[in-house]
C-alpha atoms as a PDB file:
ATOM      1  CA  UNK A   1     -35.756  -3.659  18.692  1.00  0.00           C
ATOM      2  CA  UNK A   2     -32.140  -4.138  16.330  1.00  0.00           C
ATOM      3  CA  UNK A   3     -33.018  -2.494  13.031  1.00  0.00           C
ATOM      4  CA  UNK A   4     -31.039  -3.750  10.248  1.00  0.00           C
ATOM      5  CA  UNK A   5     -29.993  -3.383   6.640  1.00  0.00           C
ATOM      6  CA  UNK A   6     -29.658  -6.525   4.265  1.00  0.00           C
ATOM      7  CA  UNK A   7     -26.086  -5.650   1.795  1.00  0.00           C
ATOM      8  CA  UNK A   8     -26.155  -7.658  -1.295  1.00  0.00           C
ATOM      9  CA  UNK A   9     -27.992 -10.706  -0.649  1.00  0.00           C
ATOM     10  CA  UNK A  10     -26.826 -12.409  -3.600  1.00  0.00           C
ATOM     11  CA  UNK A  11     -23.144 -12.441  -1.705  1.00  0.00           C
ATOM     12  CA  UNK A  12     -24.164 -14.017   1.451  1.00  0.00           C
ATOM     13  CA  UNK A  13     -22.905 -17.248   0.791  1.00  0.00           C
ATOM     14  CA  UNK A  14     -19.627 -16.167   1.121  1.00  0.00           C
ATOM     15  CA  UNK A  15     -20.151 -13.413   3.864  1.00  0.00           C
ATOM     16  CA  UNK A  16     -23.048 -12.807   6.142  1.00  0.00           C
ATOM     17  CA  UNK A  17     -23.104  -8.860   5.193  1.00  0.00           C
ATOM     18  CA  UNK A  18     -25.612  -7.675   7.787  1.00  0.00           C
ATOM     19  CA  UNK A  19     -25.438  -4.398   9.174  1.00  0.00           C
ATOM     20  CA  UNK A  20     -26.859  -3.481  12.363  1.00  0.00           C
ATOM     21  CA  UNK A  21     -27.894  -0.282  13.398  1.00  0.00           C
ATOM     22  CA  UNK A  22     -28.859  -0.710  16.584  1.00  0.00           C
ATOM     23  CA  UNK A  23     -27.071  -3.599  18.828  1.00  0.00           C
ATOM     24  CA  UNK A  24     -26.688  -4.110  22.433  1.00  0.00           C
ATOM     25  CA  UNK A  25     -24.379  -6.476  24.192  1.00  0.00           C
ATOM     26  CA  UNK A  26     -26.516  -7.789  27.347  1.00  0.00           C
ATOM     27  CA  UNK A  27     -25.382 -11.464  27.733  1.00  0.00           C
ATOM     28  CA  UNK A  28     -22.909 -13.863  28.660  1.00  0.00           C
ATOM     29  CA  UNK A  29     -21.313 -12.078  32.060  1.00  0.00           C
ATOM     30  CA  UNK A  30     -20.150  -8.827  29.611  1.00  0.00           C
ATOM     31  CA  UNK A  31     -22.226  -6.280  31.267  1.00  0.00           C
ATOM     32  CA  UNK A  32     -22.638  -2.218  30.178  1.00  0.00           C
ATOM     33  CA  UNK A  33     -25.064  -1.345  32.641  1.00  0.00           C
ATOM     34  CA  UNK A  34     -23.786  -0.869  36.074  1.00  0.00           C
ATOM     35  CA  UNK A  35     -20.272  -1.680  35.513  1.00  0.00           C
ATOM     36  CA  UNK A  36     -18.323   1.965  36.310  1.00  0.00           C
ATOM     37  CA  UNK A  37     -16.278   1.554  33.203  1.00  0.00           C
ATOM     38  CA  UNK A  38     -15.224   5.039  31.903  1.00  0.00           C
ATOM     39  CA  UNK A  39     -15.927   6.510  28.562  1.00  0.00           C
ATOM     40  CA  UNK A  40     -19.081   4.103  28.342  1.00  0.00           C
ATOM     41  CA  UNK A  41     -16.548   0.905  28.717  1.00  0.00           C
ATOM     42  CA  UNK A  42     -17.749  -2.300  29.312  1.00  0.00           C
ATOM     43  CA  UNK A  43     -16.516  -4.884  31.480  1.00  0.00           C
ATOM     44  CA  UNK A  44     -14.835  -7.875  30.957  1.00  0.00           C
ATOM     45  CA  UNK A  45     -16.301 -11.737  31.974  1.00  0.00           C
ATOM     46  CA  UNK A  46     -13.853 -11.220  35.192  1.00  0.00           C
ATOM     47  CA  UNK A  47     -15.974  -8.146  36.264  1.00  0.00           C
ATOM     48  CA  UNK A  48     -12.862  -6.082  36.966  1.00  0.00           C
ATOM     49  CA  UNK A  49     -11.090  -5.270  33.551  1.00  0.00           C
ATOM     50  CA  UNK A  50     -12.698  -2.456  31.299  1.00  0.00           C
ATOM     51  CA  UNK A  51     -12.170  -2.457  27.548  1.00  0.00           C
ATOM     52  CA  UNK A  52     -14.027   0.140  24.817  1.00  0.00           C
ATOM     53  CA  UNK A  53     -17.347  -1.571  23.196  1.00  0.00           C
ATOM     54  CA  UNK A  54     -15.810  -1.342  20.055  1.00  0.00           C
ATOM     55  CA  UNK A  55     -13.375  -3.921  21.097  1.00  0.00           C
ATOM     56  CA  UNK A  56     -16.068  -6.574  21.658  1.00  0.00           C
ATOM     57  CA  UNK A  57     -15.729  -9.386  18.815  1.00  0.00           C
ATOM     58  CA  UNK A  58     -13.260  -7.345  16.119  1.00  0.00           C
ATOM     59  CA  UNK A  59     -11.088 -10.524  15.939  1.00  0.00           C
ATOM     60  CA  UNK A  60      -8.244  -8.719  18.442  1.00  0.00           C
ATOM     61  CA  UNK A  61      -8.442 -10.057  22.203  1.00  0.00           C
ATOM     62  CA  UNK A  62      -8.497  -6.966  24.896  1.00  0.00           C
ATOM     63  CA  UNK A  63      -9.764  -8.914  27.721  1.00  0.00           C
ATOM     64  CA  UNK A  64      -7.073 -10.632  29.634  1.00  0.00           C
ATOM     65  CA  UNK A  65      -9.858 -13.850  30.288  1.00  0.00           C
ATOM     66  CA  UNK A  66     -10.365 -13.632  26.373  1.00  0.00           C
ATOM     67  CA  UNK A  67     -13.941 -12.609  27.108  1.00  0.00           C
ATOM     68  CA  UNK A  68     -14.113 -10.744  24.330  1.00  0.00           C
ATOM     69  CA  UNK A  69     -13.286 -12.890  21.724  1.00  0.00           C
ATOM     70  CA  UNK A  70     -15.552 -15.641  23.110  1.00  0.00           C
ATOM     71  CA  UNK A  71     -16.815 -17.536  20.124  1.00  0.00           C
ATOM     72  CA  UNK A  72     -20.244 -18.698  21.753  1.00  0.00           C
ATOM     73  CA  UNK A  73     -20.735 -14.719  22.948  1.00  0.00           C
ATOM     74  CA  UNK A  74     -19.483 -13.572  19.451  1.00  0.00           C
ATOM     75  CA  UNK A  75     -22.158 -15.829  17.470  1.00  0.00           C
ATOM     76  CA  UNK A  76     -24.840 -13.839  19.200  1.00  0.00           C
ATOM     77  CA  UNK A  77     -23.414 -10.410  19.294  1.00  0.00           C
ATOM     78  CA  UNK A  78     -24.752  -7.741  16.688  1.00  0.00           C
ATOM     79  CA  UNK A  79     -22.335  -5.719  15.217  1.00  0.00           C
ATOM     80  CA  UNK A  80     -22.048  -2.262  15.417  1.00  0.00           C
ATOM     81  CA  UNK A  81     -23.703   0.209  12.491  1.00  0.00           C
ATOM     82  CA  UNK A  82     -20.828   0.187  10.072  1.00  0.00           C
ATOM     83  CA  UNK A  83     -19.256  -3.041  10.220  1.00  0.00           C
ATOM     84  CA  UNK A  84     -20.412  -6.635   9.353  1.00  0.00           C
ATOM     85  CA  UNK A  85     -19.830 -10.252  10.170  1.00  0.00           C
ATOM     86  CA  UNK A  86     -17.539 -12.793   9.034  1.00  0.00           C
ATOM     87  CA  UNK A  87     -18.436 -16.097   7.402  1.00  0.00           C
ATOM     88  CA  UNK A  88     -17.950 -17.568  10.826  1.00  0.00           C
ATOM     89  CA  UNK A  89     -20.470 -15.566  12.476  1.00  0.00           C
ATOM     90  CA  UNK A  90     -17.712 -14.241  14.715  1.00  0.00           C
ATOM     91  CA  UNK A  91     -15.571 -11.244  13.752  1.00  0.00           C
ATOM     92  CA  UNK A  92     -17.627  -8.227  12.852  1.00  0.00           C
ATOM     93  CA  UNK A  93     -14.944  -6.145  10.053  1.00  0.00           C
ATOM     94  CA  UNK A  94     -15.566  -2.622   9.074  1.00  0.00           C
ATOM     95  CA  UNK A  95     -17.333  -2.046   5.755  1.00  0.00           C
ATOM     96  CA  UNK A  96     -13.990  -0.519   4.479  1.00  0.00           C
ATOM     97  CA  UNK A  97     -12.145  -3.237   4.780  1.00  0.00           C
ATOM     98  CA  UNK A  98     -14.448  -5.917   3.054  1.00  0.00           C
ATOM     99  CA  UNK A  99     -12.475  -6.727  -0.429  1.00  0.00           C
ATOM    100  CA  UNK A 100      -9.374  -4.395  -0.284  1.00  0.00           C
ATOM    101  CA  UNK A 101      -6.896  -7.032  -0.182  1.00  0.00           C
ATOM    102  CA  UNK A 102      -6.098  -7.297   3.499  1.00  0.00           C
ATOM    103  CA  UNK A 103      -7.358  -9.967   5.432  1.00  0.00           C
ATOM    104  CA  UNK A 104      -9.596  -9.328   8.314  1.00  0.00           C
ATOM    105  CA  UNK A 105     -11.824 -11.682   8.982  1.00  0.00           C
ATOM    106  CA  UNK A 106      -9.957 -15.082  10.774  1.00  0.00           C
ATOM    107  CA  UNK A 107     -11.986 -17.273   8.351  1.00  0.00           C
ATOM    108  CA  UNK A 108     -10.450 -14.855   5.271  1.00  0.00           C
ATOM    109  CA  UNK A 109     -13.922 -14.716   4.142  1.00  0.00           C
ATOM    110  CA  UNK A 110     -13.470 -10.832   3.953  1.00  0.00           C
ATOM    111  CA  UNK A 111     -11.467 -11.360   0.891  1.00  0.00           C
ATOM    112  CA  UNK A 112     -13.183 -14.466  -0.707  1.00  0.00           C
ATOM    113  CA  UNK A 113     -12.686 -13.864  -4.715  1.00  0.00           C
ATOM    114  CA  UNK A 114     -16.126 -14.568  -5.362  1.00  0.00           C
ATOM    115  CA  UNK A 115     -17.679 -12.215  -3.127  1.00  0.00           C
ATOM    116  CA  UNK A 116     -15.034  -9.628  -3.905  1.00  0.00           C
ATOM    117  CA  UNK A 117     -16.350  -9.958  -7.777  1.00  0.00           C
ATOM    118  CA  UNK A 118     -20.140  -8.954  -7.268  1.00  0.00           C
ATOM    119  CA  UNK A 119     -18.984  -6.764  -4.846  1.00  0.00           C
ATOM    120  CA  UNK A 120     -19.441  -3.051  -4.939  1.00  0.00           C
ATOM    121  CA  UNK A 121     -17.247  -0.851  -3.470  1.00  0.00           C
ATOM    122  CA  UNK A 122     -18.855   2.443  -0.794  1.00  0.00           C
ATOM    123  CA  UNK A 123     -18.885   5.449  -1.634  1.00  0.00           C
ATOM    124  CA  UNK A 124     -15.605   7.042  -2.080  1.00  0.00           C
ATOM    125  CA  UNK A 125     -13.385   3.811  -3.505  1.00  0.00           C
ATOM    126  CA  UNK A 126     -13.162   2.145  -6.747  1.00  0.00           C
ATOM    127  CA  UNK A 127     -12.187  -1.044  -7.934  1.00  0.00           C
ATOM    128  CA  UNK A 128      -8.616  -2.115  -9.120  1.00  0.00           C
ATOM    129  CA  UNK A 129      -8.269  -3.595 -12.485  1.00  0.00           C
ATOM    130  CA  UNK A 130      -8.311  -7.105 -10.946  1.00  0.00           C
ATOM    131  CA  UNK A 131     -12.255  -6.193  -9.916  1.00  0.00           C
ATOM    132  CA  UNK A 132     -11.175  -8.184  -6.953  1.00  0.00           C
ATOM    133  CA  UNK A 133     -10.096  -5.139  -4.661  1.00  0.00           C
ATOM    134  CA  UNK A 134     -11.423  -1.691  -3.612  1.00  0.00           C
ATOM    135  CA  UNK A 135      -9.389   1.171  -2.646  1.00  0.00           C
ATOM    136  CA  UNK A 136      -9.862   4.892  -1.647  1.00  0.00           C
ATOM    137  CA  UNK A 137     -10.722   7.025  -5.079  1.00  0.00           C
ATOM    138  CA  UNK A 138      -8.262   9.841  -3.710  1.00  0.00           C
ATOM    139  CA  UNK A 139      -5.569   7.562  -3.984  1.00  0.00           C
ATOM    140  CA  UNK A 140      -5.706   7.069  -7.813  1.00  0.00           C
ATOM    141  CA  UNK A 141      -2.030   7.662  -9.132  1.00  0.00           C
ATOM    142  CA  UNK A 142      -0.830   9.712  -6.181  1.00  0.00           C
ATOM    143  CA  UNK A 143       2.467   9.229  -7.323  1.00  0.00           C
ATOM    144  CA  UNK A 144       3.945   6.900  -4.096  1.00  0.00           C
ATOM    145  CA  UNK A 145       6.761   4.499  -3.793  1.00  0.00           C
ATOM    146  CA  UNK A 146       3.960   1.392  -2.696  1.00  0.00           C
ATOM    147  CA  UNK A 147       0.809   0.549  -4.610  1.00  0.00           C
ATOM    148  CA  UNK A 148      -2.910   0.281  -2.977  1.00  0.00           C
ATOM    149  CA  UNK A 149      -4.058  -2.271  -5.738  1.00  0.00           C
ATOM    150  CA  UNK A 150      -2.058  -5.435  -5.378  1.00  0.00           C
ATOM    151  CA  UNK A 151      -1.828  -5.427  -9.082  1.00  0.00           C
ATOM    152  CA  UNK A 152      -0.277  -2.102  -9.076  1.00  0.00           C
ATOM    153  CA  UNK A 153      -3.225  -0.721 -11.744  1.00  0.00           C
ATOM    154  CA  UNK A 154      -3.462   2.149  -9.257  1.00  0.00           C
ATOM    155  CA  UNK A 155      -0.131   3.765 -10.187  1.00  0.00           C
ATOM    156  CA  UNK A 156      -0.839   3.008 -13.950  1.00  0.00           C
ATOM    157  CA  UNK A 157      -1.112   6.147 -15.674  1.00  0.00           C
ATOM    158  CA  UNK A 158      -3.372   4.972 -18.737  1.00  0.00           C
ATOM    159  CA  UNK A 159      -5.411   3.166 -15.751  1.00  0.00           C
ATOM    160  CA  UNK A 160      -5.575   6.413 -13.776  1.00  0.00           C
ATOM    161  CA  UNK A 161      -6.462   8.740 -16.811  1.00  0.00           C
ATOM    162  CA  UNK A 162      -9.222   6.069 -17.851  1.00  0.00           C
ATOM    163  CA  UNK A 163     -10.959   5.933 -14.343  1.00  0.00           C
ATOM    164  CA  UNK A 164     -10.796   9.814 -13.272  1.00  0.00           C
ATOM    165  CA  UNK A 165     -13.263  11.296 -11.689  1.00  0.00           C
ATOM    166  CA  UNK A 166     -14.705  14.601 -12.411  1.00  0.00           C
ATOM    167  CA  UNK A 167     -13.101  17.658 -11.326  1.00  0.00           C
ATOM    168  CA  UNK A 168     -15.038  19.489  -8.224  1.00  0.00           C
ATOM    169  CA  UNK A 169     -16.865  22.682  -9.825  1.00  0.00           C
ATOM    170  CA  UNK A 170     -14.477  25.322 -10.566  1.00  0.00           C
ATOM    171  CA  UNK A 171     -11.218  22.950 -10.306  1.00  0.00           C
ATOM    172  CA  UNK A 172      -9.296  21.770 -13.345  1.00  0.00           C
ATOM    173  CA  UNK A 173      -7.296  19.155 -14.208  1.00  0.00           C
ATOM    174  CA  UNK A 174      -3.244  18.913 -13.994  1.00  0.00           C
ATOM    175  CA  UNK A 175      -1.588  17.969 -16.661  1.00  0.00           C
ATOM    176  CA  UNK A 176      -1.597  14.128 -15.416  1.00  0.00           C
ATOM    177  CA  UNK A 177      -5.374  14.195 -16.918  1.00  0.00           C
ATOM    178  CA  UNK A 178      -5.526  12.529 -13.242  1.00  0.00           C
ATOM    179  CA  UNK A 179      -5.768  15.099 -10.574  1.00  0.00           C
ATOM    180  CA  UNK A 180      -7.289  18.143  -9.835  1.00  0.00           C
ATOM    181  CA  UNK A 181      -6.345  22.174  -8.939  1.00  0.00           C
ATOM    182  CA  UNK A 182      -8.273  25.181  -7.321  1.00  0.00           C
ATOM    183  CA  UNK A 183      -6.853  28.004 -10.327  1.00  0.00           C
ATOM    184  CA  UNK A 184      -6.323  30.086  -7.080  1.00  0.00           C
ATOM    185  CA  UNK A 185      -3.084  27.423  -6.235  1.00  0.00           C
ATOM    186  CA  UNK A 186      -1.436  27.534  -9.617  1.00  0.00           C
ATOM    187  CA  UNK A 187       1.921  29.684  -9.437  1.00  0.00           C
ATOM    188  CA  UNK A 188       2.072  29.899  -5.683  1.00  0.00           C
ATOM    189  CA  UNK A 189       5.269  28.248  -5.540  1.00  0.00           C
ATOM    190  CA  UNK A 190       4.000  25.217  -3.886  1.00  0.00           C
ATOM    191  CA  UNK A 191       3.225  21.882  -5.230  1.00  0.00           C
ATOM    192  CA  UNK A 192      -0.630  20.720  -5.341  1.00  0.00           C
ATOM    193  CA  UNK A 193      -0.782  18.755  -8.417  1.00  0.00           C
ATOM    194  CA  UNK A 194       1.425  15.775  -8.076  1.00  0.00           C
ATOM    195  CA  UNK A 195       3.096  15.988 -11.297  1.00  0.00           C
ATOM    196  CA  UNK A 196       3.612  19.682 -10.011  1.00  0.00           C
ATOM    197  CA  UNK A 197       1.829  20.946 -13.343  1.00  0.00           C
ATOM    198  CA  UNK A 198       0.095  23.525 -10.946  1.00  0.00           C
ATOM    199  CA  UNK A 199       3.807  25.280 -11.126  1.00  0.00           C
ATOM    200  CA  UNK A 200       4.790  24.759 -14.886  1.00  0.00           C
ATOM    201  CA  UNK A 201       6.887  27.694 -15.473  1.00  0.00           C
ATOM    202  CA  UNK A 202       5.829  28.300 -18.928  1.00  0.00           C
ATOM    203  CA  UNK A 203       2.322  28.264 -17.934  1.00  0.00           C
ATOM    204  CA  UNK A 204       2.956  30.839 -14.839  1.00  0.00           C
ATOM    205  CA  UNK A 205       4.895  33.058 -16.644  1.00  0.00           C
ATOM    206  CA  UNK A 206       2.031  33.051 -18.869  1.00  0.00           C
ATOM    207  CA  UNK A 207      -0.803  33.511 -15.835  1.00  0.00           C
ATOM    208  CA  UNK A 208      -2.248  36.763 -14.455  1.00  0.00           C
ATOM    209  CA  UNK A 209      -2.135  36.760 -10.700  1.00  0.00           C
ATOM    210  CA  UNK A 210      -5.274  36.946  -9.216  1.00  0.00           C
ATOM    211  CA  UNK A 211      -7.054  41.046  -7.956  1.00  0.00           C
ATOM    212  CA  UNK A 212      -5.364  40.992  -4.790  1.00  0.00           C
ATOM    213  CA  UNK A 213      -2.184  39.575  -5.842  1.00  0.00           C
ATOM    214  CA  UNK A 214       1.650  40.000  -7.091  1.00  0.00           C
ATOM    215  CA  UNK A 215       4.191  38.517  -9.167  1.00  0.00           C
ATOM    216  CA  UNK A 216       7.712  38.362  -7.849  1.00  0.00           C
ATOM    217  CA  UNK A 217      10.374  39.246  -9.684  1.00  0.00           C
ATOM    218  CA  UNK A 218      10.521  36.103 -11.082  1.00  0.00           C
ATOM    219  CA  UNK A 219       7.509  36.920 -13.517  1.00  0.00           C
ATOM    220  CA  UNK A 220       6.339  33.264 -12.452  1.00  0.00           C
ATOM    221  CA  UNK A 221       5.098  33.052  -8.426  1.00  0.00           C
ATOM    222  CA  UNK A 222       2.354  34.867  -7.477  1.00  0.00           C
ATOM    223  CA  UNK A 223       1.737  35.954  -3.843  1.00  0.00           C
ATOM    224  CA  UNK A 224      -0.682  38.174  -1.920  1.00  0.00           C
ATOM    225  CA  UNK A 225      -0.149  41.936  -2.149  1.00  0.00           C
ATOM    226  CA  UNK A 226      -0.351  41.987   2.047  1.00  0.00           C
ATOM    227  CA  UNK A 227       2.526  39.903   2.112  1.00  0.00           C
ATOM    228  CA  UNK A 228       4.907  42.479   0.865  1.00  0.00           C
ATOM    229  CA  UNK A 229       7.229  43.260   3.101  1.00  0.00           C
ATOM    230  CA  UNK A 230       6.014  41.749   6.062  1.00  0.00           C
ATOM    231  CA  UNK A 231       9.579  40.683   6.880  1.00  0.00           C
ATOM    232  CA  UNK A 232       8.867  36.905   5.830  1.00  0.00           C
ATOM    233  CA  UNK A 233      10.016  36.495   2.749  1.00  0.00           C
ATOM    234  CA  UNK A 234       7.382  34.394   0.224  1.00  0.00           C
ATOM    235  CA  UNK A 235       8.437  34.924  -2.705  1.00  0.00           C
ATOM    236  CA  UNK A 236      11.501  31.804  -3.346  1.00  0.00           C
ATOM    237  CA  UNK A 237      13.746  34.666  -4.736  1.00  0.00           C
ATOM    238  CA  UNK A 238      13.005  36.985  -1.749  1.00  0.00           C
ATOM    239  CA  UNK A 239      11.711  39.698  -4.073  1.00  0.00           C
ATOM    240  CA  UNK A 240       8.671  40.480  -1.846  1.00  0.00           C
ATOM    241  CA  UNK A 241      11.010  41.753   0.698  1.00  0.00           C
ATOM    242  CA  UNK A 242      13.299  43.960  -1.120  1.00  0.00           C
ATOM    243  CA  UNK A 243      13.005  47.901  -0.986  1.00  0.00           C
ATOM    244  CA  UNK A 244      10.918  47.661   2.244  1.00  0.00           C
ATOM    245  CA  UNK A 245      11.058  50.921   3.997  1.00  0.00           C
ATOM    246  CA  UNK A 246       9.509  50.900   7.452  1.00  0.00           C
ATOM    247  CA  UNK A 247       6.297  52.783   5.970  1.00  0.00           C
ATOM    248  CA  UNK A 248       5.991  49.872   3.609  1.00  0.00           C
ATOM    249  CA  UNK A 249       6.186  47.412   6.043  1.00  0.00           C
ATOM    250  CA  UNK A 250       3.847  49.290   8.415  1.00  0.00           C
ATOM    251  CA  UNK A 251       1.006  49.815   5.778  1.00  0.00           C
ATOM    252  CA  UNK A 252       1.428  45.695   5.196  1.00  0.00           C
ATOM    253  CA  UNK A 253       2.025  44.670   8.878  1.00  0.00           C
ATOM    254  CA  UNK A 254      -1.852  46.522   9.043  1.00  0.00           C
ATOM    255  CA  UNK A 255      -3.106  45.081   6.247  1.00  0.00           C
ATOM    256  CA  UNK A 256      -2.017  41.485   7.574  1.00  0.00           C
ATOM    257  CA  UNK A 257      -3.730  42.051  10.727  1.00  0.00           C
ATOM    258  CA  UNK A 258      -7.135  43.054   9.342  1.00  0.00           C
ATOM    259  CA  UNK A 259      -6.519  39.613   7.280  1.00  0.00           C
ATOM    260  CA  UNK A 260      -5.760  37.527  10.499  1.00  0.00           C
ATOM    261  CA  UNK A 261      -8.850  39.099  11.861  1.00  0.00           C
ATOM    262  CA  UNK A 262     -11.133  37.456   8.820  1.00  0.00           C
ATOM    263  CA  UNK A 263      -9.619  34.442   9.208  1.00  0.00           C
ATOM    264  CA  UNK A 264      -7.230  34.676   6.220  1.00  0.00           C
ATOM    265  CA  UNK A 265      -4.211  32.934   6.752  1.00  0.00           C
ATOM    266  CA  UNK A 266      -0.907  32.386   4.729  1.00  0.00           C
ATOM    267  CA  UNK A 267      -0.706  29.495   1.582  1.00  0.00           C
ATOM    268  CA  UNK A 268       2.060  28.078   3.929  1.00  0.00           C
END
């Protein structure tokens, strides 16, 4: 029995978005039982060449007969849990990539403007400001060279700012009013926030390291207390290893291993 789930109805016009839970490929010479394909392969209309099911009707041709790609076969093939069919009944796309501005489907129907309108983005992306294209939430201002959105509202600051998402509990925001930090990464000399906000060096000379932490000399970085003198310098001025004795770096080199042993490892 195929068990399926009807996506937005009012959209199929424009693209048949029917996903299938269940589906098995049993017809049309492409056989998976009996066919000594490895890794739960299936074999190709010739009977001799073995290709992954997940290559069956995804609009690229494994098969070297074309098998694969076989329109008539396609038409009747269901399409894995995840991923739905074209407007041509064809090419089954991944959910992902229905409405993010890339064509996938032959027929283009993957990206038809009036679909992409109604259509509401999975869990995890967000529209661009054209409310024609989806892209991946985490991506919002992440301060590349190349835009997701093909209108480029993704690297617009008052864009970003507008359509931030909550911090996680017990995160807060950099100073982008964009992103968000762990308080435990601010002033540990490395860069989490993408405007590097998490390192302002008014605010860390400011900032009390945490209980089981040290400033360097600096008065800005802070850094574990094992990792003094452990003869790998952490702090970016080298404080941490300065006026090490070799009782020093034995109490430390100790301390370090009971760490490793909890599963504590260094910030880098």
């Amino acid at each position: 029995m195929n068990i399926f789930v009807s996506v937005r109805q009012d959209t199929m016009n424009y693209l048949p978005l029917t996903i299938f839970v269940i589906g098995f490929c049993t017809n049309l010479s492409l056989s998976v039982a009996g066919n000594n394909c490895k890794n739960h392969g299936i074999k190709c209309k010739d009977n001799v060449q073995c290709i992954p099911r997940g290559g069956l009707c995804n609009g690229y041709i494994h098969c070297d007969d074309q098998s694969d790609e076989d329109p008539d076969f396609c038409r009747d093939f269901s399409c894995p849990s995840g991923t739905v069919k074209c407007k041509n009944n064809i090419e089954c796309v991944h959910q992902d990539y229905l409405c993010d501005g890339y064509t996938q489907c032959n027929d283009e129907s993957d990206e038809d403007q009036e679909m992409c309108k109604d259509f509401q983005c999975t869990s995890g992306f967000m529209k661009c400001r054209n409310n024609l294209q989806c892209f991946r939430t985490r991506f919002l201002c992440v301060a590349t060279d190349d835009a997701f959105c093909l209108d480029g509202s993704d690297s617009d600051p008052e864009f970003c700012r507008a359509n931030a998402p909550e911090c996680p509990k017990g995160e807060v925001r950099c100073k982008n009013g964009v992103h968000c930090v762990n308080p435990r990464y601010q002033c540990d000399g490395l860069k989490h926030c993408p405007d590097n906000s998490d390192e302002d060096v008014n605010m860390c000379a400011e900032k009390f390291c945490g209980r089981f932490e040290v400033k360097c000399k600096d008065g800005i970085q802070c850094i574990f207390k094992s990792y003094l003198c452990d003869n790998d310098p952490d702090c970016y001025d080298g404080s941490d290893e300065e006026n090490c004795n070799e009782s020093k770096r034995s109490i430390y080199s100790f301390m370090d291993y009971h760490r490793a042993a909890r599963g504590l490892k260094k910030s880098k």
